[in-house]
PDB file of N, CA and C in Angstrom:
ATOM      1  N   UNK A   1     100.798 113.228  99.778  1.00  0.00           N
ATOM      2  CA  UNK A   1     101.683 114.065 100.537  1.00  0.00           C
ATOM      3  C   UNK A   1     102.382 113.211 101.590  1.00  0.00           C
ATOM      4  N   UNK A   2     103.682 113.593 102.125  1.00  0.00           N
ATOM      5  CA  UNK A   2     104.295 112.723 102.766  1.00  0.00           C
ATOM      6  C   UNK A   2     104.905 113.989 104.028  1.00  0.00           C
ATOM      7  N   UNK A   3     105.357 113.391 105.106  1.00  0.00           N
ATOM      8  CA  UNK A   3     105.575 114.020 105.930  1.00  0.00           C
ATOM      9  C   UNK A   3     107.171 113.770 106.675  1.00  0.00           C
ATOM     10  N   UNK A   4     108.338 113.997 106.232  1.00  0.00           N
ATOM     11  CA  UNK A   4     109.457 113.208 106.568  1.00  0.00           C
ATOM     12  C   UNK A   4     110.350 113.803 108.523  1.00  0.00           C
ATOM     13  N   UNK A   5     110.097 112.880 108.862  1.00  0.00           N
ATOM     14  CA  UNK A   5     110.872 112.959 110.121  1.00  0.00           C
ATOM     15  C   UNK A   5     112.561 112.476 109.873  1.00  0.00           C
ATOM     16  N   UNK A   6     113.154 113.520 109.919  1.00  0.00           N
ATOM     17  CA  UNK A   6     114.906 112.617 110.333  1.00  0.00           C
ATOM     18  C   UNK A   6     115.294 113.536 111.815  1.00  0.00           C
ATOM     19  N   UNK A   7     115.590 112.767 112.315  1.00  0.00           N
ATOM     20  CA  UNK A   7     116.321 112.073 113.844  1.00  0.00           C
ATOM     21  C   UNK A   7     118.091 112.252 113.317  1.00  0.00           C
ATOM     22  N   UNK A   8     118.300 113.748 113.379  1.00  0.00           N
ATOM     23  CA  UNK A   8     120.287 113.872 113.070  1.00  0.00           C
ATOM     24  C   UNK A   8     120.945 114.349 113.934  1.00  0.00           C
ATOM     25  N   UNK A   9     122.498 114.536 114.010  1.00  0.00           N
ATOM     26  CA  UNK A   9     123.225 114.956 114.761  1.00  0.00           C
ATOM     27  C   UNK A   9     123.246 116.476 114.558  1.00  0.00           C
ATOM     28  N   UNK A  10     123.004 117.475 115.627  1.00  0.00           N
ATOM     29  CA  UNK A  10     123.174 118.606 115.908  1.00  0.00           C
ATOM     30  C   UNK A  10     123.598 119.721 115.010  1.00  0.00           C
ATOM     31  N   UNK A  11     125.127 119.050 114.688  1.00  0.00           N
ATOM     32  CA  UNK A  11     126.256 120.236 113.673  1.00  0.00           C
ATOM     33  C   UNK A  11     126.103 119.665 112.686  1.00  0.00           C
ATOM     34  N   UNK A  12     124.917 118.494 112.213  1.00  0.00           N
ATOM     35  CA  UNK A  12     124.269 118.755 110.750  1.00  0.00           C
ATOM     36  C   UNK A  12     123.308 119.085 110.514  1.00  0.00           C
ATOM     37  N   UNK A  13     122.354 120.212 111.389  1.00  0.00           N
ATOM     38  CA  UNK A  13     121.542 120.795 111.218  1.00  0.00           C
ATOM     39  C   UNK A  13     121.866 121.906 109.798  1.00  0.00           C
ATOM     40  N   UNK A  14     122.423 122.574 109.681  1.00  0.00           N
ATOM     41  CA  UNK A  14     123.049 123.338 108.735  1.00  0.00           C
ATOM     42  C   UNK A  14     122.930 123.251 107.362  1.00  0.00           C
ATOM     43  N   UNK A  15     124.083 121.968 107.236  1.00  0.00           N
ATOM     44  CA  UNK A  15     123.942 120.968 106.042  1.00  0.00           C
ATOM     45  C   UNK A  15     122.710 120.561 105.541  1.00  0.00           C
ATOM     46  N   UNK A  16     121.796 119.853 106.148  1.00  0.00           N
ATOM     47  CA  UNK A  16     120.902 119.092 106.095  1.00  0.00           C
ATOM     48  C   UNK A  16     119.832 120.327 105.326  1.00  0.00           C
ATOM     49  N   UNK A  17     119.785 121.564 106.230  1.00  0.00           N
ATOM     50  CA  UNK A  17     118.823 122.700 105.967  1.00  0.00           C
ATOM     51  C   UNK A  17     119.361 123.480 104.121  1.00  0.00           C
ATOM     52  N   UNK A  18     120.411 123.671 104.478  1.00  0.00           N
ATOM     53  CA  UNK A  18     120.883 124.059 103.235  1.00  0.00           C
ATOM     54  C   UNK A  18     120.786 122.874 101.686  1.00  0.00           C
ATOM     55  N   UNK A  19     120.738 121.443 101.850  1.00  0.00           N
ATOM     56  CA  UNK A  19     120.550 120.932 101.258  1.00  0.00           C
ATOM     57  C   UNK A  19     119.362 120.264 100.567  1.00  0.00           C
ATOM     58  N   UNK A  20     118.501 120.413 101.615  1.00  0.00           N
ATOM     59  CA  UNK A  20     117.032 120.929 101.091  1.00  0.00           C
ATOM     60  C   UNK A  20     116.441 122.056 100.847  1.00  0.00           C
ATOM     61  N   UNK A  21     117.409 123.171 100.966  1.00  0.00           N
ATOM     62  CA  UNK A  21     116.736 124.959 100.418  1.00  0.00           C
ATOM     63  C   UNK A  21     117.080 124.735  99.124  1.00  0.00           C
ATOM     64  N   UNK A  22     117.947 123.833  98.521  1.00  0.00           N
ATOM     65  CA  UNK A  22     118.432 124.054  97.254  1.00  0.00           C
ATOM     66  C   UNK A  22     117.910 122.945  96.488  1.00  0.00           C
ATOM     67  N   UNK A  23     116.787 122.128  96.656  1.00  0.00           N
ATOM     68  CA  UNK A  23     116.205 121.382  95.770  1.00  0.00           C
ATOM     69  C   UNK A  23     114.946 121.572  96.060  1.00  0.00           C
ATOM     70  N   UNK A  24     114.350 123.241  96.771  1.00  0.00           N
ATOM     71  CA  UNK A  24     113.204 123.720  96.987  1.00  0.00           C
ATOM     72  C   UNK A  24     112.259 123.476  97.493  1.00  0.00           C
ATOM     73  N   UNK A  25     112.625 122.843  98.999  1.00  0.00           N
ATOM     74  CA  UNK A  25     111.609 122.610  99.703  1.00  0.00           C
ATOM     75  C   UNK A  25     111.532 124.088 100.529  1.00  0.00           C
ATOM     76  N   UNK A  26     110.407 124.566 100.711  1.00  0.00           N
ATOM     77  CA  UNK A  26     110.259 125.669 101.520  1.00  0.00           C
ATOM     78  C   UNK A  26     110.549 125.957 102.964  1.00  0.00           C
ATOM     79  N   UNK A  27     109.998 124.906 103.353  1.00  0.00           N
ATOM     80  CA  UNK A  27     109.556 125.249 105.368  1.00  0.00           C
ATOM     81  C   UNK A  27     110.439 123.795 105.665  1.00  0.00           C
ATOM     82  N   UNK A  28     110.361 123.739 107.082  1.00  0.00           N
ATOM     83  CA  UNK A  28     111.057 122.495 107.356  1.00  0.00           C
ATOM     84  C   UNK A  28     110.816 123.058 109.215  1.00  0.00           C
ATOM     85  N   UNK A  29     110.511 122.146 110.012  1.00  0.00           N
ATOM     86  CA  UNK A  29     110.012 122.367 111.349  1.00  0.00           C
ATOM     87  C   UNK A  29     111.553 121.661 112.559  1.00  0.00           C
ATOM     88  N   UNK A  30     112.073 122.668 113.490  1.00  0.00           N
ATOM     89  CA  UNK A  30     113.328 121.912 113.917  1.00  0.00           C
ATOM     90  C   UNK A  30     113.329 121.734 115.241  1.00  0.00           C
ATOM     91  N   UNK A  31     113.133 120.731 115.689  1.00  0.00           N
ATOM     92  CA  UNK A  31     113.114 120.376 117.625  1.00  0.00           C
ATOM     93  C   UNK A  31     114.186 120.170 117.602  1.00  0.00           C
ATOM     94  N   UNK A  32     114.646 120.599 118.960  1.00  0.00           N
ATOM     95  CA  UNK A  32     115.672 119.755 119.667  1.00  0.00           C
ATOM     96  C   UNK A  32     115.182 118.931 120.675  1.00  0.00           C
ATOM     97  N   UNK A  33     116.149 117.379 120.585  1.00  0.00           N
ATOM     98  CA  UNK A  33     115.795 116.143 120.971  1.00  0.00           C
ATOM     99  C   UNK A  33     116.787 115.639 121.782  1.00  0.00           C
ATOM    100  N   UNK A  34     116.674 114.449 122.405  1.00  0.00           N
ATOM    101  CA  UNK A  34     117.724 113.893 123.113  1.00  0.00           C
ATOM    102  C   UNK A  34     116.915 112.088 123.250  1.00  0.00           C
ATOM    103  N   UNK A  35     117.750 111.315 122.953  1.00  0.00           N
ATOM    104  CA  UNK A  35     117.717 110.270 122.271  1.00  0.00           C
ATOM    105  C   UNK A  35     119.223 109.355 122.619  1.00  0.00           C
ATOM    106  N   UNK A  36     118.626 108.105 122.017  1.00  0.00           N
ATOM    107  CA  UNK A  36     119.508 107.131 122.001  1.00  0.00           C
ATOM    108  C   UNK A  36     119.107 106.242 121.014  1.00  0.00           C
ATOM    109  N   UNK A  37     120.104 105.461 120.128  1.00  0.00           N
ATOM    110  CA  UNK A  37     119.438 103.975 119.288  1.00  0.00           C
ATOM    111  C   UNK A  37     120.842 102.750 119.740  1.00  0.00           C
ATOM    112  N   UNK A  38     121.424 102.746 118.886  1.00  0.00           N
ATOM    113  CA  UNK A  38     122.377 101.833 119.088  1.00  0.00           C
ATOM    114  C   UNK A  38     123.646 101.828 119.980  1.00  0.00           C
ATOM    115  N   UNK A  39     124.020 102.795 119.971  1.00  0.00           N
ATOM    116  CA  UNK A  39     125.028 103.836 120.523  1.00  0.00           C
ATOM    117  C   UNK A  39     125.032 103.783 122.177  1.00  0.00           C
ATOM    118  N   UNK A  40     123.917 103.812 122.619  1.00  0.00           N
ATOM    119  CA  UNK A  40     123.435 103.338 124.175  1.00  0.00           C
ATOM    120  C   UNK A  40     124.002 104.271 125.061  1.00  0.00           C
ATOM    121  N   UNK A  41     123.973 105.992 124.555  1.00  0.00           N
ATOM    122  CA  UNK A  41     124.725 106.512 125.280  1.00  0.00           C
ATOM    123  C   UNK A  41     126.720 106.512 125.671  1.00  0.00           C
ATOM    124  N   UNK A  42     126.935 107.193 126.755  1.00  0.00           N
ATOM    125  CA  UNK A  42     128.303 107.235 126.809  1.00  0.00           C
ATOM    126  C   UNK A  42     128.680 107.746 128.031  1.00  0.00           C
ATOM    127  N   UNK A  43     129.715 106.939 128.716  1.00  0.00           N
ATOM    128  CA  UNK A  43     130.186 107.927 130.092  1.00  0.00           C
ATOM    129  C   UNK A  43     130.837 109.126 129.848  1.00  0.00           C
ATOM    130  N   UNK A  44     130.811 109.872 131.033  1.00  0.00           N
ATOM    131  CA  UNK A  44     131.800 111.149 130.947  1.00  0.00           C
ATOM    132  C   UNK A  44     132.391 110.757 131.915  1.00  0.00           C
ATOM    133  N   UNK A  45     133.383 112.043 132.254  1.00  0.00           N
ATOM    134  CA  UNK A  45     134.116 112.011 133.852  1.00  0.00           C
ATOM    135  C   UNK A  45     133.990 113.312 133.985  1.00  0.00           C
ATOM    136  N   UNK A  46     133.191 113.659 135.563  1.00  0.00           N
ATOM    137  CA  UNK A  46     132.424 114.862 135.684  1.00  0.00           C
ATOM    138  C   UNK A  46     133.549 114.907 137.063  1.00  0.00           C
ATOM    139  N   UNK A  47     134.350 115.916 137.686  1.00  0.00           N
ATOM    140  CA  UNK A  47     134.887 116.471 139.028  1.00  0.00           C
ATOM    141  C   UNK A  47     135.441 115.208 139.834  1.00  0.00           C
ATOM    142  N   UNK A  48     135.887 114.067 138.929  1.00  0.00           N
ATOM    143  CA  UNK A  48     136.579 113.263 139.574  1.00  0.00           C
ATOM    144  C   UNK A  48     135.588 111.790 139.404  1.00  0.00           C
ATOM    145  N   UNK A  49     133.943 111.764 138.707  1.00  0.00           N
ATOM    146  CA  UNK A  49     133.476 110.773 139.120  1.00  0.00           C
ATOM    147  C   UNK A  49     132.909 110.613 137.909  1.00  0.00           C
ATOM    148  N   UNK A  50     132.354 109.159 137.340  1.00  0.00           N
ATOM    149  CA  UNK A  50     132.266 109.064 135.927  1.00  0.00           C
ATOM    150  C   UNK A  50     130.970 108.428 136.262  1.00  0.00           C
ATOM    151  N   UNK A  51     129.840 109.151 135.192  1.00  0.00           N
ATOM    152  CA  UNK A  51     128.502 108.907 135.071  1.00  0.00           C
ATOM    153  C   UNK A  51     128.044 108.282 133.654  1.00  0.00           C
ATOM    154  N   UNK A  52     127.206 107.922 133.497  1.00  0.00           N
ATOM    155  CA  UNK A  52     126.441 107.376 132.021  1.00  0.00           C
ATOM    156  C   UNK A  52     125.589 108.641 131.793  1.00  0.00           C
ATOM    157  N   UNK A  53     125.686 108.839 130.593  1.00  0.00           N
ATOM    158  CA  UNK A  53     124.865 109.910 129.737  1.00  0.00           C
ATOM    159  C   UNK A  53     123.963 109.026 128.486  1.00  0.00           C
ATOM    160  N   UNK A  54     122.570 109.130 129.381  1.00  0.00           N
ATOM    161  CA  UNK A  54     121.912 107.528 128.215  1.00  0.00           C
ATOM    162  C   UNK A  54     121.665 108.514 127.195  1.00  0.00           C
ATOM    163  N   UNK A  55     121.137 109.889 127.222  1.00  0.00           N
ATOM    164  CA  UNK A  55     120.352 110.499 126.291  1.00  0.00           C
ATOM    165  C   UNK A  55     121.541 111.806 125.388  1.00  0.00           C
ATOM    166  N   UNK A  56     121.464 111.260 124.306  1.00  0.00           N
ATOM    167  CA  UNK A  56     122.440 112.555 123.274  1.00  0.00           C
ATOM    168  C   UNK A  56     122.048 113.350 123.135  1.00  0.00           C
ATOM    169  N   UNK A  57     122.131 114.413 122.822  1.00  0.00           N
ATOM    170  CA  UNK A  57     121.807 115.478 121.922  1.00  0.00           C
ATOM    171  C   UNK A  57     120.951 115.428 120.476  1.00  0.00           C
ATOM    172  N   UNK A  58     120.501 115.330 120.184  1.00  0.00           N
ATOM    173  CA  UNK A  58     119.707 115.267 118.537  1.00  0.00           C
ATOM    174  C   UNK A  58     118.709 116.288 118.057  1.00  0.00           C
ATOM    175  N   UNK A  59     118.901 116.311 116.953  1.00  0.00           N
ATOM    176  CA  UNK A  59     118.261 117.223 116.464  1.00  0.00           C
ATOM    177  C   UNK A  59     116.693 116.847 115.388  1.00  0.00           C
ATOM    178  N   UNK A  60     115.398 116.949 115.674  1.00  0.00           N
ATOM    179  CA  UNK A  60     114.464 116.693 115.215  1.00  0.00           C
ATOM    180  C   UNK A  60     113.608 117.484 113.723  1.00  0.00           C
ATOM    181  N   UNK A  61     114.020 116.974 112.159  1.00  0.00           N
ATOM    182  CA  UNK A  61     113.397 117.804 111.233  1.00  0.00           C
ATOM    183  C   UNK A  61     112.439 117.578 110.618  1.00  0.00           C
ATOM    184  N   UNK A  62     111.324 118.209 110.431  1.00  0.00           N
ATOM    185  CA  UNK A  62     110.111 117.472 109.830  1.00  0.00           C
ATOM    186  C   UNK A  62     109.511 118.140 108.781  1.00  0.00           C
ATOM    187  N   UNK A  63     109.587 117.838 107.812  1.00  0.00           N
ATOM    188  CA  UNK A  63     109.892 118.410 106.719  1.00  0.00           C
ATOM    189  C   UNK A  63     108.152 117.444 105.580  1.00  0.00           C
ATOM    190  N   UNK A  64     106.913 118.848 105.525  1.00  0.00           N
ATOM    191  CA  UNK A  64     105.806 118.052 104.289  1.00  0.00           C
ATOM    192  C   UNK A  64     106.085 118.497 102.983  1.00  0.00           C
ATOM    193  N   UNK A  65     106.161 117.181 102.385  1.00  0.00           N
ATOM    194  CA  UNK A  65     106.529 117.673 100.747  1.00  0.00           C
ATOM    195  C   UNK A  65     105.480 116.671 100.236  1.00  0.00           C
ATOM    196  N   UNK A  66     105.270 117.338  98.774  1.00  0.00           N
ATOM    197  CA  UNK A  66     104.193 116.434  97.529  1.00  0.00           C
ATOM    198  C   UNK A  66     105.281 114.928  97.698  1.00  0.00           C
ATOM    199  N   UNK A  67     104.764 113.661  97.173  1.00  0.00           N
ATOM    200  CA  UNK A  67     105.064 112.878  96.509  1.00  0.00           C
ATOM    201  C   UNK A  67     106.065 112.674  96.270  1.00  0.00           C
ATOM    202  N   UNK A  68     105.872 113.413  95.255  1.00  0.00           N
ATOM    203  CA  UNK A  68     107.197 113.648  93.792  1.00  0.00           C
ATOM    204  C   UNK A  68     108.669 113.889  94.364  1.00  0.00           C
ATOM    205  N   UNK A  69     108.603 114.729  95.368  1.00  0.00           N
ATOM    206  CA  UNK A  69     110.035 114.903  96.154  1.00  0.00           C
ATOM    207  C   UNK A  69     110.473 114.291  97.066  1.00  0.00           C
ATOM    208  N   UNK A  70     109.875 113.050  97.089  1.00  0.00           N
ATOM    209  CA  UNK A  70     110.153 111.994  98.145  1.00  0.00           C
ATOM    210  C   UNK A  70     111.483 111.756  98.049  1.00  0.00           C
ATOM    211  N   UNK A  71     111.962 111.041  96.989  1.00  0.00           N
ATOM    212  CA  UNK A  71     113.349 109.960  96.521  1.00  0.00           C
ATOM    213  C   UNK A  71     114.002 111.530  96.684  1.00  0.00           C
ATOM    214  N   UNK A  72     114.210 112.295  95.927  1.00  0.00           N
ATOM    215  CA  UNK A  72     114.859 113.248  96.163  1.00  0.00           C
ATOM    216  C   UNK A  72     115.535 113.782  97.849  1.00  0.00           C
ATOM    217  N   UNK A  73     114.421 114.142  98.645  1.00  0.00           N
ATOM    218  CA  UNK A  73     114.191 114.305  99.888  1.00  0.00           C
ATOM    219  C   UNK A  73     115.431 113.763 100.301  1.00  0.00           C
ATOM    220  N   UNK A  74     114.685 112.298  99.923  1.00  0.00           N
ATOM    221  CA  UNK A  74     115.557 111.442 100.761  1.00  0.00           C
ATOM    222  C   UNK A  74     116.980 111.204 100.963  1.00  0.00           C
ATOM    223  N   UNK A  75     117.251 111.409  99.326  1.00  0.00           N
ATOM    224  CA  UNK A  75     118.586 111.107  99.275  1.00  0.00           C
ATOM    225  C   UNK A  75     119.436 112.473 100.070  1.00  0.00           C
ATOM    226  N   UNK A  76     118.845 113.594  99.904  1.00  0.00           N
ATOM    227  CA  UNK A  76     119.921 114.805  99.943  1.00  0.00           C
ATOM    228  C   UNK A  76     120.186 114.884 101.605  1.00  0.00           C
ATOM    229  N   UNK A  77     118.792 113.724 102.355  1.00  0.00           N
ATOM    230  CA  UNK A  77     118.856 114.673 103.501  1.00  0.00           C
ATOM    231  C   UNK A  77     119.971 112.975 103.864  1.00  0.00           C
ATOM    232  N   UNK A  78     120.278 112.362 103.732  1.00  0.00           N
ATOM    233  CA  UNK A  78     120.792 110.979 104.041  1.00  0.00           C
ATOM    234  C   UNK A  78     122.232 111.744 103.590  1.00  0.00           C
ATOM    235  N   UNK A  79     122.527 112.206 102.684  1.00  0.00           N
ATOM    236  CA  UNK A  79     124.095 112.312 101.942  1.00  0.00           C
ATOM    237  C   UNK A  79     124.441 113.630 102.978  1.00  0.00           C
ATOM    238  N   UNK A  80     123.579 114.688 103.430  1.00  0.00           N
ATOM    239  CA  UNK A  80     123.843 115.604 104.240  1.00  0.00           C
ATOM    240  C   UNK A  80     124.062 115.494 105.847  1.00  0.00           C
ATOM    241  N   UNK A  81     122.985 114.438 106.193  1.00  0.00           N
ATOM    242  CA  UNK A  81     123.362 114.146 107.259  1.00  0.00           C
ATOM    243  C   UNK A  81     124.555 113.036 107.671  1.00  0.00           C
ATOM    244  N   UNK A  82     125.282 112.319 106.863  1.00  0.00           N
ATOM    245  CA  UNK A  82     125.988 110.874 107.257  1.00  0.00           C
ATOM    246  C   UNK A  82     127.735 111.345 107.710  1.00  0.00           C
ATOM    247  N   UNK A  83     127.984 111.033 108.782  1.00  0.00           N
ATOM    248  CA  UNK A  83     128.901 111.216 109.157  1.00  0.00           C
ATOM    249  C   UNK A  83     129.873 109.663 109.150  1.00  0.00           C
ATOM    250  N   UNK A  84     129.153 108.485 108.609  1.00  0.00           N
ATOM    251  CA  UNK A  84     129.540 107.261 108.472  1.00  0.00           C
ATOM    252  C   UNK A  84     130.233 106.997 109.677  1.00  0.00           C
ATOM    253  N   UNK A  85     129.529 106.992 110.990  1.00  0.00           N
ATOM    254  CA  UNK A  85     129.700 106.654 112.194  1.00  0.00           C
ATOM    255  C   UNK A  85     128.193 106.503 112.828  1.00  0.00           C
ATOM    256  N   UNK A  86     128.142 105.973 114.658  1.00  0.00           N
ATOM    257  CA  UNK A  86     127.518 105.532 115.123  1.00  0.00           C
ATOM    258  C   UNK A  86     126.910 106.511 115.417  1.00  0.00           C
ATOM    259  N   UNK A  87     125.536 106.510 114.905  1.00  0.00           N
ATOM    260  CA  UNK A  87     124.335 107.790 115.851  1.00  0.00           C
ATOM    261  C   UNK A  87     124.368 108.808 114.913  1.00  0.00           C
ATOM    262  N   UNK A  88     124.289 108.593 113.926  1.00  0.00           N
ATOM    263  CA  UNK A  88     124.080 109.300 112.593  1.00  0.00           C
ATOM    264  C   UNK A  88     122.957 110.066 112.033  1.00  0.00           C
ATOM    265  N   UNK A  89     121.759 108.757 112.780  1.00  0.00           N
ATOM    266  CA  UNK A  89     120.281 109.176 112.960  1.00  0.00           C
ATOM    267  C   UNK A  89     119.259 108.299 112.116  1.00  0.00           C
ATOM    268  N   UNK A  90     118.002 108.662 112.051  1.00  0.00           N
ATOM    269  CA  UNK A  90     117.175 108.128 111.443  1.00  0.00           C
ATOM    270  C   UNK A  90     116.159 108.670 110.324  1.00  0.00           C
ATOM    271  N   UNK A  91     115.765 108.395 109.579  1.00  0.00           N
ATOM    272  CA  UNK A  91     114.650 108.662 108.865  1.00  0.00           C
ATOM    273  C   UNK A  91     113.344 108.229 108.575  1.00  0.00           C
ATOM    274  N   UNK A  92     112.249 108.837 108.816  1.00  0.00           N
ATOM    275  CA  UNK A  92     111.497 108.043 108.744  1.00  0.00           C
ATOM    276  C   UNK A  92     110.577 109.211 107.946  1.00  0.00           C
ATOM    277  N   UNK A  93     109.195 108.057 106.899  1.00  0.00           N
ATOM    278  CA  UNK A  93     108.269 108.970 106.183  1.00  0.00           C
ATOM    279  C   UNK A  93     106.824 107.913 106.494  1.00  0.00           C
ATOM    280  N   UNK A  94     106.224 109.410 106.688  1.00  0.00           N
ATOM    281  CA  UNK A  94     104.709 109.005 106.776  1.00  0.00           C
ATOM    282  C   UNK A  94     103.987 109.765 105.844  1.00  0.00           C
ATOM    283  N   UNK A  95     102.980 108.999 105.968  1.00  0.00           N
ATOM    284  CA  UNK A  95     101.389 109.856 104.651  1.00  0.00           C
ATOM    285  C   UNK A  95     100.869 110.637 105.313  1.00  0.00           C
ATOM    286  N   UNK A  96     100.660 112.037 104.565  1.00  0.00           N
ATOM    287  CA  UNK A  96      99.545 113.028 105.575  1.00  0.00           C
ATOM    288  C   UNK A  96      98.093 112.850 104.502  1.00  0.00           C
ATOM    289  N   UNK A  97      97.367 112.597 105.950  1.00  0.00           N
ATOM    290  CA  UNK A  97      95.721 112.624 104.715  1.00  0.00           C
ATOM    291  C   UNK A  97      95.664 114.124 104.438  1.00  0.00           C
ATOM    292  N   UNK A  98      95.578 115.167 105.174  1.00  0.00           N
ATOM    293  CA  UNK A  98      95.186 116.261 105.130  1.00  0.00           C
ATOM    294  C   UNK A  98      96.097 117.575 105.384  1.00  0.00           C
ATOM    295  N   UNK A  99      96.471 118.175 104.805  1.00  0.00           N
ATOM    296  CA  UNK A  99      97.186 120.026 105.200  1.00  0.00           C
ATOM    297  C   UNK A  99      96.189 120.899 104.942  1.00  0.00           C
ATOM    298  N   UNK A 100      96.613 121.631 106.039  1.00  0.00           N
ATOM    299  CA  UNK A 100      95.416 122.832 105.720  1.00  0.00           C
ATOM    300  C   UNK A 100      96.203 124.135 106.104  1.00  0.00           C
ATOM    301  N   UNK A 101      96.410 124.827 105.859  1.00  0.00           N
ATOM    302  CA  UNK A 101      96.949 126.368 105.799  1.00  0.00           C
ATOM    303  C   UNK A 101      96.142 126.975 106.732  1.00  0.00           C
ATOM    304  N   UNK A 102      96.281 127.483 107.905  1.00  0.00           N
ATOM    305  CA  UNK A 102      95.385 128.458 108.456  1.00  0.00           C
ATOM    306  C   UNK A 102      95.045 129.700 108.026  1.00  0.00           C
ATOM    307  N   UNK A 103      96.125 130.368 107.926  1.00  0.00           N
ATOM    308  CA  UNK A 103      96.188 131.668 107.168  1.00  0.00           C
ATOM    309  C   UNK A 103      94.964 132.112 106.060  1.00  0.00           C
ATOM    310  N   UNK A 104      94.895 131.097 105.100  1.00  0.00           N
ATOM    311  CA  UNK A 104      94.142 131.218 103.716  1.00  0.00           C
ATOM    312  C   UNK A 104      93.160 129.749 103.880  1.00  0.00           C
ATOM    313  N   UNK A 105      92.970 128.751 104.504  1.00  0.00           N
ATOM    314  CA  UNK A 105      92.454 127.664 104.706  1.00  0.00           C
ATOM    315  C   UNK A 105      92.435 127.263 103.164  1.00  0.00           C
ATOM    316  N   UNK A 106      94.020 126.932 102.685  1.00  0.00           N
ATOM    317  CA  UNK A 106      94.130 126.019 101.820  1.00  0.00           C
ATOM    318  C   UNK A 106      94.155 124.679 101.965  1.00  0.00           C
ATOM    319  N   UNK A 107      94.034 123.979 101.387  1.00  0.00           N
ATOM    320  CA  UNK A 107      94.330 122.629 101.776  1.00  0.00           C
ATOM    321  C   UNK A 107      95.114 121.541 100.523  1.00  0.00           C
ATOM    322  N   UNK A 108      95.673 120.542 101.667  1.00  0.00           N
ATOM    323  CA  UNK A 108      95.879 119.988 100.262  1.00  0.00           C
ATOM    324  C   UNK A 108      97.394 120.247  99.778  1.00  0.00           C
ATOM    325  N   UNK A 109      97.891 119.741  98.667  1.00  0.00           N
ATOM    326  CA  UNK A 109      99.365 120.286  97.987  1.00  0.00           C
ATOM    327  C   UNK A 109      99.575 121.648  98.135  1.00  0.00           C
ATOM    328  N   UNK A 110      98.693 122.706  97.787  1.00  0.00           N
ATOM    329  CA  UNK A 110      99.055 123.671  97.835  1.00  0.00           C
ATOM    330  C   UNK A 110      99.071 124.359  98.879  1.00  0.00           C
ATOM    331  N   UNK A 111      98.879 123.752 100.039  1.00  0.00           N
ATOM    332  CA  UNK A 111      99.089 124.273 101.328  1.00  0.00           C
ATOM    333  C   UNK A 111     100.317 124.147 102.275  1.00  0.00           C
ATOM    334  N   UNK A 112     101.081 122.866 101.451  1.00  0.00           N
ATOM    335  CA  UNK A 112     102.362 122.959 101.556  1.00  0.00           C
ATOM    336  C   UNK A 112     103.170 124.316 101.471  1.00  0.00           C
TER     337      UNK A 112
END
């Protein structure tokens, strides 16, 4: 079982969600974040005086799937999220040893 974190921009929350309802992943968990990678932030001009804004907006999805839907995963949530600009986001996948369902104390794949 794998556990996928992507790190995206906001107004591809949508996309991203809809593009994994349709290659059947069920659940998917959504923080909102505020972050920086390369991008290093950005000034504004606030009432006449211009500040640094280190931390963006981002949006946090974490999404446990079997195995098998890894490459899949991956690709739909990469082609959904890419705006082919700076701060696009990240992806990252980890191994879960264990799921357990509270509800029914399943565990395991099928507790996905």
């Amino acid at each position: 079982m794998k556990m996928i974190t992507a790190i995206i921009k906001p107004f591809k929350l949508d996309d991203v969600r809809s593009a994994l309802s349709e290659i059947g992943v069920a659940g998917m968990t959504v923080t909102e974040a505020k972050g920086f990678g390369r991008q290093k932030g950005h000034t504004e001009l606030y009432r006449g005086a211009e500040y640094k804004v280190d931390f963006l907006p981002k949006v946090k999805i974490e999404v446990a799937i079997n195995d098998d839907q890894l490459d899949q995963c991956l690709d739909v949530i990469q082609s959904a999220a890419n705006t082919n600009k700076v701060g696009d986001g990240k992806v990252f996948v980890t191994t879960l040893d264990e799921v357990i369902r509270i509800r029914t104390q399943e565990t395991g794949t099928s507790a996905i």
